[in-house]
PDB file of N, CA and C in Angstrom:
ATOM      1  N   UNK A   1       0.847  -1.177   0.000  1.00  0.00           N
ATOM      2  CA  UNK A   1       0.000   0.000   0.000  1.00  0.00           C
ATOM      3  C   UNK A   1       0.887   1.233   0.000  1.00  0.00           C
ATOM      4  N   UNK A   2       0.505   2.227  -0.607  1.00  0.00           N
ATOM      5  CA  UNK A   2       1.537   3.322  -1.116  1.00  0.00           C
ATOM      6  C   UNK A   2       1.355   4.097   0.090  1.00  0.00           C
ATOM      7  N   UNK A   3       2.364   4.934   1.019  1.00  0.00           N
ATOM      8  CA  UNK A   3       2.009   5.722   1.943  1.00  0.00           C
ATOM      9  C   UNK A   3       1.475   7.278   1.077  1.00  0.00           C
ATOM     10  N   UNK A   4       1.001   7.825   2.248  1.00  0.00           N
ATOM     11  CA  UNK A   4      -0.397   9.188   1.460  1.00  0.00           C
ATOM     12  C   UNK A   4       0.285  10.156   2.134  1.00  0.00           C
ATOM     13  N   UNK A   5       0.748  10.860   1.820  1.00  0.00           N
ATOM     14  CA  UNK A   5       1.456  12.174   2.077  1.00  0.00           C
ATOM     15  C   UNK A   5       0.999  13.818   1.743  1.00  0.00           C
ATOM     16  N   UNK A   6       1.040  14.661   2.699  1.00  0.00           N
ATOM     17  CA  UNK A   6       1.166  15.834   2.283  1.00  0.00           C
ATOM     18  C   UNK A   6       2.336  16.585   1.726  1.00  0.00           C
ATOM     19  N   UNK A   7       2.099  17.791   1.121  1.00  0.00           N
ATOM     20  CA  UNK A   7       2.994  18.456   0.326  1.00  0.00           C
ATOM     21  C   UNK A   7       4.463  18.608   1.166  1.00  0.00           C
ATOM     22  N   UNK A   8       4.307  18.563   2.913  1.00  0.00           N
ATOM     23  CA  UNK A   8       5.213  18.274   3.887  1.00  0.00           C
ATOM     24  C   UNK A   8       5.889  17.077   4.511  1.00  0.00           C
ATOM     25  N   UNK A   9       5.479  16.239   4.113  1.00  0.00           N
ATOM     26  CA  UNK A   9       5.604  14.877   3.903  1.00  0.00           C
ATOM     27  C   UNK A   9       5.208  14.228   5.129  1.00  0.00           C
ATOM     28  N   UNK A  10       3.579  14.997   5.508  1.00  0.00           N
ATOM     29  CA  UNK A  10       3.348  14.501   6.965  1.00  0.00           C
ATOM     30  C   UNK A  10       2.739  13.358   6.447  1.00  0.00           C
ATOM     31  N   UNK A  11       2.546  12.014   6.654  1.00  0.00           N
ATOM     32  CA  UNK A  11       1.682  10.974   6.645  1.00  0.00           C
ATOM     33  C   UNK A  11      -0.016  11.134   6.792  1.00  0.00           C
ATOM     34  N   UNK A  12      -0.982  11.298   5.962  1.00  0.00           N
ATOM     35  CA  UNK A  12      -1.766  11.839   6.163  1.00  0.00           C
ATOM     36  C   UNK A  12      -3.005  10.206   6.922  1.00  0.00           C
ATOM     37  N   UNK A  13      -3.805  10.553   7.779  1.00  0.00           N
ATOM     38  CA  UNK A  13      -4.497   9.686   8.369  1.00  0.00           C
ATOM     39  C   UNK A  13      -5.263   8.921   7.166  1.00  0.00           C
ATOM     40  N   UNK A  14      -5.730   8.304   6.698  1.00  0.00           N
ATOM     41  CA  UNK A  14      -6.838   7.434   5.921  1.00  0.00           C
ATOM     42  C   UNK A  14      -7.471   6.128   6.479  1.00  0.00           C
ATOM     43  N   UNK A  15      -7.286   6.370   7.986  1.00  0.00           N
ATOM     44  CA  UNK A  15      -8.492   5.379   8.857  1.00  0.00           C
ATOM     45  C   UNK A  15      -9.794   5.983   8.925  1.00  0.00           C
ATOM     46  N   UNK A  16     -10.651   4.897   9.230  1.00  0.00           N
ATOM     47  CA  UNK A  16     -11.972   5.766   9.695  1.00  0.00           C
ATOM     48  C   UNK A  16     -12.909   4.756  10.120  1.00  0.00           C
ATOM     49  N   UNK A  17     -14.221   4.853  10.520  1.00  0.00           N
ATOM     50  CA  UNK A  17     -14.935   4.389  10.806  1.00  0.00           C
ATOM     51  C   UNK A  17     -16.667   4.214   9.972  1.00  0.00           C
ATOM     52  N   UNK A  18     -17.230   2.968  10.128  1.00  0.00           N
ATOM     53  CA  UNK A  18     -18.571   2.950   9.746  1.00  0.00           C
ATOM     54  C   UNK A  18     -19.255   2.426  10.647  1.00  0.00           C
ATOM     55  N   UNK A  19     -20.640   2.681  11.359  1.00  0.00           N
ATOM     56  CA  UNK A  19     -21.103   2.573  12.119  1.00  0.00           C
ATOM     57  C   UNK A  19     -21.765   0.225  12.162  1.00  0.00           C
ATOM     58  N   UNK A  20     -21.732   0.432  11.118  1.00  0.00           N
ATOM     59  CA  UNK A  20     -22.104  -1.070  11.163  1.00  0.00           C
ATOM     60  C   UNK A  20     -20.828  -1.849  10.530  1.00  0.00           C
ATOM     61  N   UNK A  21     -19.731  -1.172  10.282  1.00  0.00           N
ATOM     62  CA  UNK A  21     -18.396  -1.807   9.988  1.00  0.00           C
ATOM     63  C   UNK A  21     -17.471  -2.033  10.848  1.00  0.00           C
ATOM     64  N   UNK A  22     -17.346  -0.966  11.431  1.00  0.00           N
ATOM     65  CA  UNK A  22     -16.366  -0.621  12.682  1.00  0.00           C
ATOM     66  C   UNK A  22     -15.433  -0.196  11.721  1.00  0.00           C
ATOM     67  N   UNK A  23     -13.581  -0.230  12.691  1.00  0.00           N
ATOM     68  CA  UNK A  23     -12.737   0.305  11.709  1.00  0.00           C
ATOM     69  C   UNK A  23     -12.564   0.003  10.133  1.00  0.00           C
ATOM     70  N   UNK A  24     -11.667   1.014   9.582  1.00  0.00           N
ATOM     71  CA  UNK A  24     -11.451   0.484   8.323  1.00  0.00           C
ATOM     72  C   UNK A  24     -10.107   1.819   7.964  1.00  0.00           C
ATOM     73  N   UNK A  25      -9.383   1.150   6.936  1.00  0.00           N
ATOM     74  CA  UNK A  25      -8.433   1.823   6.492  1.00  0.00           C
ATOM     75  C   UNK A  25      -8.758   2.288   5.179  1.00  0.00           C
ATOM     76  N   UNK A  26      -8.121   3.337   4.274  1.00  0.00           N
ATOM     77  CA  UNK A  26      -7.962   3.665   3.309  1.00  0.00           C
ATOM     78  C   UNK A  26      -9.162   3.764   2.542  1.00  0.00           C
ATOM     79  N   UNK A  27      -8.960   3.996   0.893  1.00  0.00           N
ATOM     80  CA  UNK A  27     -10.274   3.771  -0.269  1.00  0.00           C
ATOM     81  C   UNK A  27     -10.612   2.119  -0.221  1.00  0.00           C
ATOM     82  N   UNK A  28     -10.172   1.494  -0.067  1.00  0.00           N
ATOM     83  CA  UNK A  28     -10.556  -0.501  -0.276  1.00  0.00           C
ATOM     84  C   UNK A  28     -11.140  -0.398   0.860  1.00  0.00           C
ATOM     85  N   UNK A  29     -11.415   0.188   2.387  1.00  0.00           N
ATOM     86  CA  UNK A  29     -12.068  -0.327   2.924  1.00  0.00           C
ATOM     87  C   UNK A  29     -13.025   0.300   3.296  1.00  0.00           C
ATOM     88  N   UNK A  30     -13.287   1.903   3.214  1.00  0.00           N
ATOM     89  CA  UNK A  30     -14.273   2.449   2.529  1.00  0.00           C
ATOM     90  C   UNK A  30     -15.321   1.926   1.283  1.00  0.00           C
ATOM     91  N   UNK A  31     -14.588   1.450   0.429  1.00  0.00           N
ATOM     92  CA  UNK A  31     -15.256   0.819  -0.566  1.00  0.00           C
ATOM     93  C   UNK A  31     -16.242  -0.795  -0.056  1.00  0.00           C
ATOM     94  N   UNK A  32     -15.401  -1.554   0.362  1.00  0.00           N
ATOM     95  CA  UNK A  32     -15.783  -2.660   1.328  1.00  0.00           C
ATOM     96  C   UNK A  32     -16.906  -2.304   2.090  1.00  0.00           C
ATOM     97  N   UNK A  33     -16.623  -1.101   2.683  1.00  0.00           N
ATOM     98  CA  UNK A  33     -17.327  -0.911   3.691  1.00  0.00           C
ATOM     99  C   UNK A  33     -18.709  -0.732   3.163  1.00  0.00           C
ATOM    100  N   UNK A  34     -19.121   0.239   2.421  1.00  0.00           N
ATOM    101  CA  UNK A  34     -19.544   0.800   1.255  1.00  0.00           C
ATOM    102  C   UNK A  34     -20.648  -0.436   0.669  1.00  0.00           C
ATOM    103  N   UNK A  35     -20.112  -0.710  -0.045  1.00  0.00           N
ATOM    104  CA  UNK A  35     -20.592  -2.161  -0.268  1.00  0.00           C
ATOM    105  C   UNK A  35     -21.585  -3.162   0.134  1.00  0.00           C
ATOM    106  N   UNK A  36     -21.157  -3.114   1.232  1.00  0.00           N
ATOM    107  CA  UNK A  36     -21.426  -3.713   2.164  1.00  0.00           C
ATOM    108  C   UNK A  36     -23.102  -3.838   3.127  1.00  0.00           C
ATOM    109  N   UNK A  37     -23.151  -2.710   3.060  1.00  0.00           N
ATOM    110  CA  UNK A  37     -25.004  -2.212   3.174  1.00  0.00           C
ATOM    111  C   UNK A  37     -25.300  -1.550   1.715  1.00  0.00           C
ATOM    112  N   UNK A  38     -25.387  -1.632   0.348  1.00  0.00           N
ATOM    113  CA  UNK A  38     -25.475  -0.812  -0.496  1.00  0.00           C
ATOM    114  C   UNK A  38     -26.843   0.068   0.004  1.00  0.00           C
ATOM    115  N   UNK A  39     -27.525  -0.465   0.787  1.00  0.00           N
ATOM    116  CA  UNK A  39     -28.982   0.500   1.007  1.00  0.00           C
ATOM    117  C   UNK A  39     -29.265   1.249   1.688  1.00  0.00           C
ATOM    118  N   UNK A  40     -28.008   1.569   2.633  1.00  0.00           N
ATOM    119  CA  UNK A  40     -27.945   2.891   3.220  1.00  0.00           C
ATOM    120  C   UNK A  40     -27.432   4.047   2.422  1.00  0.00           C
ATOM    121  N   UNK A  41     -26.311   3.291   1.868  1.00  0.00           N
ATOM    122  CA  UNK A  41     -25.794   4.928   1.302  1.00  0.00           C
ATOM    123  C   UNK A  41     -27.074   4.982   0.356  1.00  0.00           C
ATOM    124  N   UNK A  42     -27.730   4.387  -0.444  1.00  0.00           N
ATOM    125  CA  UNK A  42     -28.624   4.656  -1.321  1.00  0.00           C
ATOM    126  C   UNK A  42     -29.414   5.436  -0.910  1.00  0.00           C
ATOM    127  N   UNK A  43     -29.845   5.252   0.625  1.00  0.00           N
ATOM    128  CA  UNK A  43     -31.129   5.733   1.307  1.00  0.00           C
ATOM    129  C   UNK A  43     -30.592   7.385   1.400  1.00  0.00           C
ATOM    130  N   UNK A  44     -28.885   7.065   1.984  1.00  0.00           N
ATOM    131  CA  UNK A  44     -28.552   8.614   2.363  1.00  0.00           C
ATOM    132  C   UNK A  44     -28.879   9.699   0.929  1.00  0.00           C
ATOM    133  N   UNK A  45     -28.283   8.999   0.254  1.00  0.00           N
ATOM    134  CA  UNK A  45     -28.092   9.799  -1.593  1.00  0.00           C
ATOM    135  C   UNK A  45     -29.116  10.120  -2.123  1.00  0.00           C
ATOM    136  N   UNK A  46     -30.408   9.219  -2.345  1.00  0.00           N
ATOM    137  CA  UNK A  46     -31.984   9.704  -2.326  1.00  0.00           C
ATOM    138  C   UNK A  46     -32.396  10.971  -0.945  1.00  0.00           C
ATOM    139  N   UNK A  47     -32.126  10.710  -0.147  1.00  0.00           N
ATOM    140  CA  UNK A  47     -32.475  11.855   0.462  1.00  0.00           C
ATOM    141  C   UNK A  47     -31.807  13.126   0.058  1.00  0.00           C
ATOM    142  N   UNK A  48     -30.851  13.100   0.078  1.00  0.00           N
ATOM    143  CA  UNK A  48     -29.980  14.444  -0.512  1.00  0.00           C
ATOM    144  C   UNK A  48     -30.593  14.584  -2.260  1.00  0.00           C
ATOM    145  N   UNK A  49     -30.544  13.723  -2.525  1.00  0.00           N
ATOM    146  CA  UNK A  49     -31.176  14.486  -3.785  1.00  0.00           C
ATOM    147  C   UNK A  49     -32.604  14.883  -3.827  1.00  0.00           C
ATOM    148  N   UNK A  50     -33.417  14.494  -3.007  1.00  0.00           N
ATOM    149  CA  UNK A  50     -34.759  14.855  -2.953  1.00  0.00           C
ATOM    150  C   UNK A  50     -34.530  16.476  -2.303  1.00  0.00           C
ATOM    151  N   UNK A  51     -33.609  16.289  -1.309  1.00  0.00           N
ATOM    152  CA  UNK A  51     -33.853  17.825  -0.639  1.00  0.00           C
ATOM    153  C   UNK A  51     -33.458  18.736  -1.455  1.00  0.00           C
ATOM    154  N   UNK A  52     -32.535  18.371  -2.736  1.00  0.00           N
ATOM    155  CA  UNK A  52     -31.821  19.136  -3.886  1.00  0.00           C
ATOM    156  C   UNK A  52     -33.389  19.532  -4.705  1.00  0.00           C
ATOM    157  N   UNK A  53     -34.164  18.669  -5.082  1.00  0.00           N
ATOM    158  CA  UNK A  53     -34.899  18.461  -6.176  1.00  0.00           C
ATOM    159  C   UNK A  53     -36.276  19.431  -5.739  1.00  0.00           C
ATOM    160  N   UNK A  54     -36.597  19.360  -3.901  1.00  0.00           N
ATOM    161  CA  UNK A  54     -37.535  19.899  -3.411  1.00  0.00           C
ATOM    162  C   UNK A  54     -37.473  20.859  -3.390  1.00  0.00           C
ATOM    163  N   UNK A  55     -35.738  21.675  -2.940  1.00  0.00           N
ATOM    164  CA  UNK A  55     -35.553  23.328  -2.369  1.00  0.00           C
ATOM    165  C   UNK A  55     -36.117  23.134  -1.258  1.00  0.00           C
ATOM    166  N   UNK A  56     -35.947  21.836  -0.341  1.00  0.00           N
ATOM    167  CA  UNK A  56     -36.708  21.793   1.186  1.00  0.00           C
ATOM    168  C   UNK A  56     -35.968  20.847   1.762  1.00  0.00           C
ATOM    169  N   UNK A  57     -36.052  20.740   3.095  1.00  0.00           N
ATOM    170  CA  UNK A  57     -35.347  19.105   4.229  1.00  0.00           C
ATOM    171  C   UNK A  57     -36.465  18.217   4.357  1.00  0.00           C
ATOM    172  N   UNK A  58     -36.124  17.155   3.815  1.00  0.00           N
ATOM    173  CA  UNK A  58     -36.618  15.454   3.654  1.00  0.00           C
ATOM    174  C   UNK A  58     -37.228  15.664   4.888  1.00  0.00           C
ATOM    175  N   UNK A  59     -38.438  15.562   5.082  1.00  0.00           N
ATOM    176  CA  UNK A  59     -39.827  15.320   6.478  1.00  0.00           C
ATOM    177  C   UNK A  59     -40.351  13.856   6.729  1.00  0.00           C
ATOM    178  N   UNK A  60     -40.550  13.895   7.759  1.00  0.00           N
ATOM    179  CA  UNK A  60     -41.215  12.088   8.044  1.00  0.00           C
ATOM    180  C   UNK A  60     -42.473  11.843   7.089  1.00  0.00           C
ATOM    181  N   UNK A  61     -42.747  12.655   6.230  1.00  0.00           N
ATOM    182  CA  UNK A  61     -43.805  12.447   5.149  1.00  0.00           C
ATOM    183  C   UNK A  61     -43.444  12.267   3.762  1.00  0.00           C
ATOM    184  N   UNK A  62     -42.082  12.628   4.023  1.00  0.00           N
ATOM    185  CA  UNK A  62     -41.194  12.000   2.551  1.00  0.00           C
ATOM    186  C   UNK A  62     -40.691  10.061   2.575  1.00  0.00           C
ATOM    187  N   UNK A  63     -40.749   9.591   3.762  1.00  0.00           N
ATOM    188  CA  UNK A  63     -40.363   8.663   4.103  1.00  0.00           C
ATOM    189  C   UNK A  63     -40.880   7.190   3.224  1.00  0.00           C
ATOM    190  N   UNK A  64     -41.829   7.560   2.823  1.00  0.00           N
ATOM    191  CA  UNK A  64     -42.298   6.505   1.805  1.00  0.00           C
ATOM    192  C   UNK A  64     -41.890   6.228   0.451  1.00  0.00           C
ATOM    193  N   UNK A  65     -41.759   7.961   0.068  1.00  0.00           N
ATOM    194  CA  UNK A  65     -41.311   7.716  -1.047  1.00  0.00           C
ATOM    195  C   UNK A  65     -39.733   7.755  -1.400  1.00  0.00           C
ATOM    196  N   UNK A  66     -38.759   8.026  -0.528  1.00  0.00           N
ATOM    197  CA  UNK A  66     -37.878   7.500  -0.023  1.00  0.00           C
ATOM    198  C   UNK A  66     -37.391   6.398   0.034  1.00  0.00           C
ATOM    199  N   UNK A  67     -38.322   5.305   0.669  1.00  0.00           N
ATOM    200  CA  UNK A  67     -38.088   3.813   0.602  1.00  0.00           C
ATOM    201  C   UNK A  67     -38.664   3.492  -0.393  1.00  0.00           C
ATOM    202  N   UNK A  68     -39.395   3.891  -1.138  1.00  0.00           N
ATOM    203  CA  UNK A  68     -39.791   3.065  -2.480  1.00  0.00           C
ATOM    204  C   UNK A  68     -38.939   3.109  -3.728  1.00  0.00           C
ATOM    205  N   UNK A  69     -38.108   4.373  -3.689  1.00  0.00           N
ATOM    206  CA  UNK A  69     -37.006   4.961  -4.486  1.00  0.00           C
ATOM    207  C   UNK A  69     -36.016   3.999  -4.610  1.00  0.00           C
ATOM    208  N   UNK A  70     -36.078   3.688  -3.035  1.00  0.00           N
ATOM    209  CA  UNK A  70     -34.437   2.818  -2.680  1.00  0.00           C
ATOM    210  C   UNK A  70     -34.758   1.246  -2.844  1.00  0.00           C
ATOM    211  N   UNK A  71     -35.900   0.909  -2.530  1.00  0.00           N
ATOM    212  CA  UNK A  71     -36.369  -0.493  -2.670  1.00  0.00           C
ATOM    213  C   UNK A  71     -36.211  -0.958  -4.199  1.00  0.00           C
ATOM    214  N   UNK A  72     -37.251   0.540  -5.454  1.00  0.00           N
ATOM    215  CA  UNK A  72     -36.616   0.119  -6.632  1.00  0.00           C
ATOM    216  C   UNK A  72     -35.148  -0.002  -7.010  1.00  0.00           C
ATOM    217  N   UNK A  73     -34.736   0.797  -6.750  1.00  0.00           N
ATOM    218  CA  UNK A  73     -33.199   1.036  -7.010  1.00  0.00           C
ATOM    219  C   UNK A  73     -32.191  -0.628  -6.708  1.00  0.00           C
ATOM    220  N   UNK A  74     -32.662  -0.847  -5.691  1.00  0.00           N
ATOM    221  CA  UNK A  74     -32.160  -2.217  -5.045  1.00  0.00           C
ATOM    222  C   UNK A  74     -32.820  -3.389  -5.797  1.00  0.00           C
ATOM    223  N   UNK A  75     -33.886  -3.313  -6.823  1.00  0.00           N
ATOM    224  CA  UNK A  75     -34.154  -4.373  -7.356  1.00  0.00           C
ATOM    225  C   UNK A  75     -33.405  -4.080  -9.352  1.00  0.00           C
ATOM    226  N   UNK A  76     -32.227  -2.855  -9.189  1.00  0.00           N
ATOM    227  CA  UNK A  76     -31.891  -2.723 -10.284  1.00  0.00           C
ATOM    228  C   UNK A  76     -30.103  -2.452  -9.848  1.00  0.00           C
ATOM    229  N   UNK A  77     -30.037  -2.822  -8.742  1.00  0.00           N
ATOM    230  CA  UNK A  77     -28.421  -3.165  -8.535  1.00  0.00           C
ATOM    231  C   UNK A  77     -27.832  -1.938  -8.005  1.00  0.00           C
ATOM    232  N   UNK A  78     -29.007  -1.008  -7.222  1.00  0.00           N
ATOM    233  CA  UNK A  78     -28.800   0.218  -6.727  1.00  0.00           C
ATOM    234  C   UNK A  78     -27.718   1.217  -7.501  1.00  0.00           C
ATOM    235  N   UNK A  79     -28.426   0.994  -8.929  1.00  0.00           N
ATOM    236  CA  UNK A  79     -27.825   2.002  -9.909  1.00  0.00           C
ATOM    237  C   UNK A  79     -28.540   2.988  -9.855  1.00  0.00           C
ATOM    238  N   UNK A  80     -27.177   4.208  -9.853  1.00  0.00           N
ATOM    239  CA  UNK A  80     -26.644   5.373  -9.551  1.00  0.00           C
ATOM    240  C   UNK A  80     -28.421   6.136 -10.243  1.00  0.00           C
ATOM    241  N   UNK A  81     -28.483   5.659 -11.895  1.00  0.00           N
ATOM    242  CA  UNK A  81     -29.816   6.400 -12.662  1.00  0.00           C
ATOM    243  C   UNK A  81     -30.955   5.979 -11.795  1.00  0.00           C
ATOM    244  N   UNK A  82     -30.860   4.505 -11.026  1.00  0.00           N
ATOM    245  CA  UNK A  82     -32.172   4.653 -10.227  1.00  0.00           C
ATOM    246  C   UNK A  82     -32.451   5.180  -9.037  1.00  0.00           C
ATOM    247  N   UNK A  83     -31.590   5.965  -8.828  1.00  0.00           N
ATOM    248  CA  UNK A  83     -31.691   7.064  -7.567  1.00  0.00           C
ATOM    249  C   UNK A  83     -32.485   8.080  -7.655  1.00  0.00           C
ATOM    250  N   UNK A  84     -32.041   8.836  -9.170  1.00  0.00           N
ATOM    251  CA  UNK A  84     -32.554   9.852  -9.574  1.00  0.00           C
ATOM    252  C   UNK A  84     -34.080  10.140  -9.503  1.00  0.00           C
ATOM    253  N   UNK A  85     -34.658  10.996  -8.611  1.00  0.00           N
ATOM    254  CA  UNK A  85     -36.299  11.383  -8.544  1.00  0.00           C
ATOM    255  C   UNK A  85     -36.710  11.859  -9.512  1.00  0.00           C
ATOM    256  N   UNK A  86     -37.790  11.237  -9.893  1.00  0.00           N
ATOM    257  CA  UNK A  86     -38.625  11.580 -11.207  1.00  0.00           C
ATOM    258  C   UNK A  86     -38.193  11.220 -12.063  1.00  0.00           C
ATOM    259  N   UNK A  87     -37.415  10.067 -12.444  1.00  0.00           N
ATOM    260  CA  UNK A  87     -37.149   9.611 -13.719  1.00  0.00           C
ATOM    261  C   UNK A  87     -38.276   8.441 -14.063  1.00  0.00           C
ATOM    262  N   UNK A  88     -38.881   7.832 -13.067  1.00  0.00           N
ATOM    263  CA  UNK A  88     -39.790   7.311 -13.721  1.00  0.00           C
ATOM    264  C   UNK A  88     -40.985   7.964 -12.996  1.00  0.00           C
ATOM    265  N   UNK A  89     -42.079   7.191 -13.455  1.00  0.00           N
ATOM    266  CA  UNK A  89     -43.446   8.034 -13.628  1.00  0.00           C
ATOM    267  C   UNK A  89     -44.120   7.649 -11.857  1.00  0.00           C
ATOM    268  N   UNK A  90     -43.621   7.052 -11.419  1.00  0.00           N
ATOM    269  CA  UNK A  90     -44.028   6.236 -10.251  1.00  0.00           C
ATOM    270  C   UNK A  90     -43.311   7.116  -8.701  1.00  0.00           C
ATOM    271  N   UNK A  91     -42.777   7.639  -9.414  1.00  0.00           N
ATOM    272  CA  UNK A  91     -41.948   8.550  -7.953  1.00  0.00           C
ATOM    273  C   UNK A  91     -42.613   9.890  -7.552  1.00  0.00           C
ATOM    274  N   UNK A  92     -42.280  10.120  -6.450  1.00  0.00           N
ATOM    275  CA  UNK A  92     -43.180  11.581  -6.188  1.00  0.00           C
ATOM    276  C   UNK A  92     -42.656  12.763  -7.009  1.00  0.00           C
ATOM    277  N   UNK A  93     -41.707  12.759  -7.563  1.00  0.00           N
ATOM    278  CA  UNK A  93     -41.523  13.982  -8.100  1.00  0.00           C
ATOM    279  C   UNK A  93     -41.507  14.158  -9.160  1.00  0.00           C
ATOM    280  N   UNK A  94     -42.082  14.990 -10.173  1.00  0.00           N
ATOM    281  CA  UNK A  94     -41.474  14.536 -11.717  1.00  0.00           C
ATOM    282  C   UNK A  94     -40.706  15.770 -12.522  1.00  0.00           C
ATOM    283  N   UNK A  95     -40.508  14.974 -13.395  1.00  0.00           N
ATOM    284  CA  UNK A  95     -38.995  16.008 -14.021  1.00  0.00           C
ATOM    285  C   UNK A  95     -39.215  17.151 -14.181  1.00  0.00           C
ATOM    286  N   UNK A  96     -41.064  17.723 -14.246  1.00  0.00           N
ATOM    287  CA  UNK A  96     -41.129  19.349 -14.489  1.00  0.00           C
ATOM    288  C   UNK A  96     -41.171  20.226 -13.236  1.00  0.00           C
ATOM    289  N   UNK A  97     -41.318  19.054 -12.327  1.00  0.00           N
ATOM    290  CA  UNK A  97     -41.583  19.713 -11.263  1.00  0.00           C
ATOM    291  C   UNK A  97     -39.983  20.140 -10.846  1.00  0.00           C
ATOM    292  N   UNK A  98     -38.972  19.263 -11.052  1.00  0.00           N
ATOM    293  CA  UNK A  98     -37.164  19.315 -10.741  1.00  0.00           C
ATOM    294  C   UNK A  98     -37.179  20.437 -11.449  1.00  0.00           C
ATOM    295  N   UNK A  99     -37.358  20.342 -12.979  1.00  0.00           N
ATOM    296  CA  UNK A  99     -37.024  21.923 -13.811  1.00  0.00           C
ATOM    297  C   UNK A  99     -37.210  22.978 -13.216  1.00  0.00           C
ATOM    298  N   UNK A 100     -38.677  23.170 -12.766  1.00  0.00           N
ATOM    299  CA  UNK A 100     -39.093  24.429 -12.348  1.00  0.00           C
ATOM    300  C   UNK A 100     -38.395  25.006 -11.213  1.00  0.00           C
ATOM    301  N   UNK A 101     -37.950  24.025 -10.222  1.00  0.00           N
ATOM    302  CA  UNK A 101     -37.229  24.304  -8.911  1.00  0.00           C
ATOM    303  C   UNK A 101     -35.826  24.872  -9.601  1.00  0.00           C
ATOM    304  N   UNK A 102     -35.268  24.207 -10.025  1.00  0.00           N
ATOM    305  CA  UNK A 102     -33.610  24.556 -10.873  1.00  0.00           C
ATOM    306  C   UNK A 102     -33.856  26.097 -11.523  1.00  0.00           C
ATOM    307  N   UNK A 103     -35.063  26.233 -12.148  1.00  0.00           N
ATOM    308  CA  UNK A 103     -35.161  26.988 -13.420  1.00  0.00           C
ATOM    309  C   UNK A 103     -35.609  28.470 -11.978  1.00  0.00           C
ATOM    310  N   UNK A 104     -36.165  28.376 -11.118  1.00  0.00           N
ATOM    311  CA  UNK A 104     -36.106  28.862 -10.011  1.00  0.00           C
ATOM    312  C   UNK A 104     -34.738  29.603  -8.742  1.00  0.00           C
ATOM    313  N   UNK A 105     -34.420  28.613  -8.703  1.00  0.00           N
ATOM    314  CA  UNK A 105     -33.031  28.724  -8.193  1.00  0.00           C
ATOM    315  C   UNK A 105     -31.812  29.771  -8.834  1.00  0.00           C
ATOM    316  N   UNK A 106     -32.274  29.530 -10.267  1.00  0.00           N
ATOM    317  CA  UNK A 106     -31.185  30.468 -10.870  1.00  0.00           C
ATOM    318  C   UNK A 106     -31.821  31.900 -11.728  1.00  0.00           C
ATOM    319  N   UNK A 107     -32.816  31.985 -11.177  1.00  0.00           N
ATOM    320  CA  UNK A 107     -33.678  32.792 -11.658  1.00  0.00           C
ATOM    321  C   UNK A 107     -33.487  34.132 -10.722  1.00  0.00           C
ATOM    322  N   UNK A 108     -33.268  35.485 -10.818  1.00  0.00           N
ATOM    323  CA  UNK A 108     -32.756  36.854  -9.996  1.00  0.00           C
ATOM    324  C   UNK A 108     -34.042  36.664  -8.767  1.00  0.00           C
ATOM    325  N   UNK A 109     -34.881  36.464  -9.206  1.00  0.00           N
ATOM    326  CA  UNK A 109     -36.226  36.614  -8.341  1.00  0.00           C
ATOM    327  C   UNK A 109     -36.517  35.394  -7.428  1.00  0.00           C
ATOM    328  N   UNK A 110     -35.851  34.485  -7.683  1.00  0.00           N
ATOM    329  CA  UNK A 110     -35.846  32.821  -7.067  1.00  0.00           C
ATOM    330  C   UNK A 110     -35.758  33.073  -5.283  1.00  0.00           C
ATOM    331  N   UNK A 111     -36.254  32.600  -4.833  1.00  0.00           N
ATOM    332  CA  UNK A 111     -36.340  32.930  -3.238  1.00  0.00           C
ATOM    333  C   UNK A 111     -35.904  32.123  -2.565  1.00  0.00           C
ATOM    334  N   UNK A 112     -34.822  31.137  -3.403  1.00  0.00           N
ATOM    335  CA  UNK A 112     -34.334  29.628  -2.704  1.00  0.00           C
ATOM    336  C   UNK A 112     -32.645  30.080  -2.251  1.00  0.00           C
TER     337      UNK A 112
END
């Protein structure tokens, strides 16, 4: 394993922890780690993109569609496109509704 250095040649830390892993070193065990529940990080990544997609924070009333996001996603190998809200017709959000928020956001008058 290659040592990780700063521009000072301090040894830089690359341990860490996962709550249902325990320790782990470096990118391989991050990745391992990772891996390892694929349906949390999925769960985490759908939420962050919903709160992206809403212009709001994920509420205990988002929670369904949340797990249904991630449940599909997990019956397609928790690929990355089946994360994405509103790509199919079955999710709470749909793609005009994402536009308008974006098209909002960057708009002088946008209040987000």
């Amino acid at each position: 394993m290659a040592r990780i250095t700063r521009a000072d040649d301090v040894p830089i830390d690359v341990s860490g922890a996962l709550p249902w892993v325990g320790e782990l070193r470096g990118v391989a065990g991050l990745e391992d780690g990772l891996l390892g529940r694929p349906e949390l990080f999925a769960g985490t990544l759908t939420e962050k993109l919903l709160t992206f997609a809403l212009g709001r924070g994920i509420e205990y009333y988002d929670a369904p569609a949340v797990r249904r996001i991630v449940g599909d996603a997990g019956k397609d190998g928790y690929r990355f496109s089946s994360l994405i809200p509103g790509h199919r017709d079955e999710h709470a959000v749909s793609n005009e509704e994402v536009i308008m928020i974006i098209t909002k956001r960057r708009s002088p008058g946008g209040h987000f």
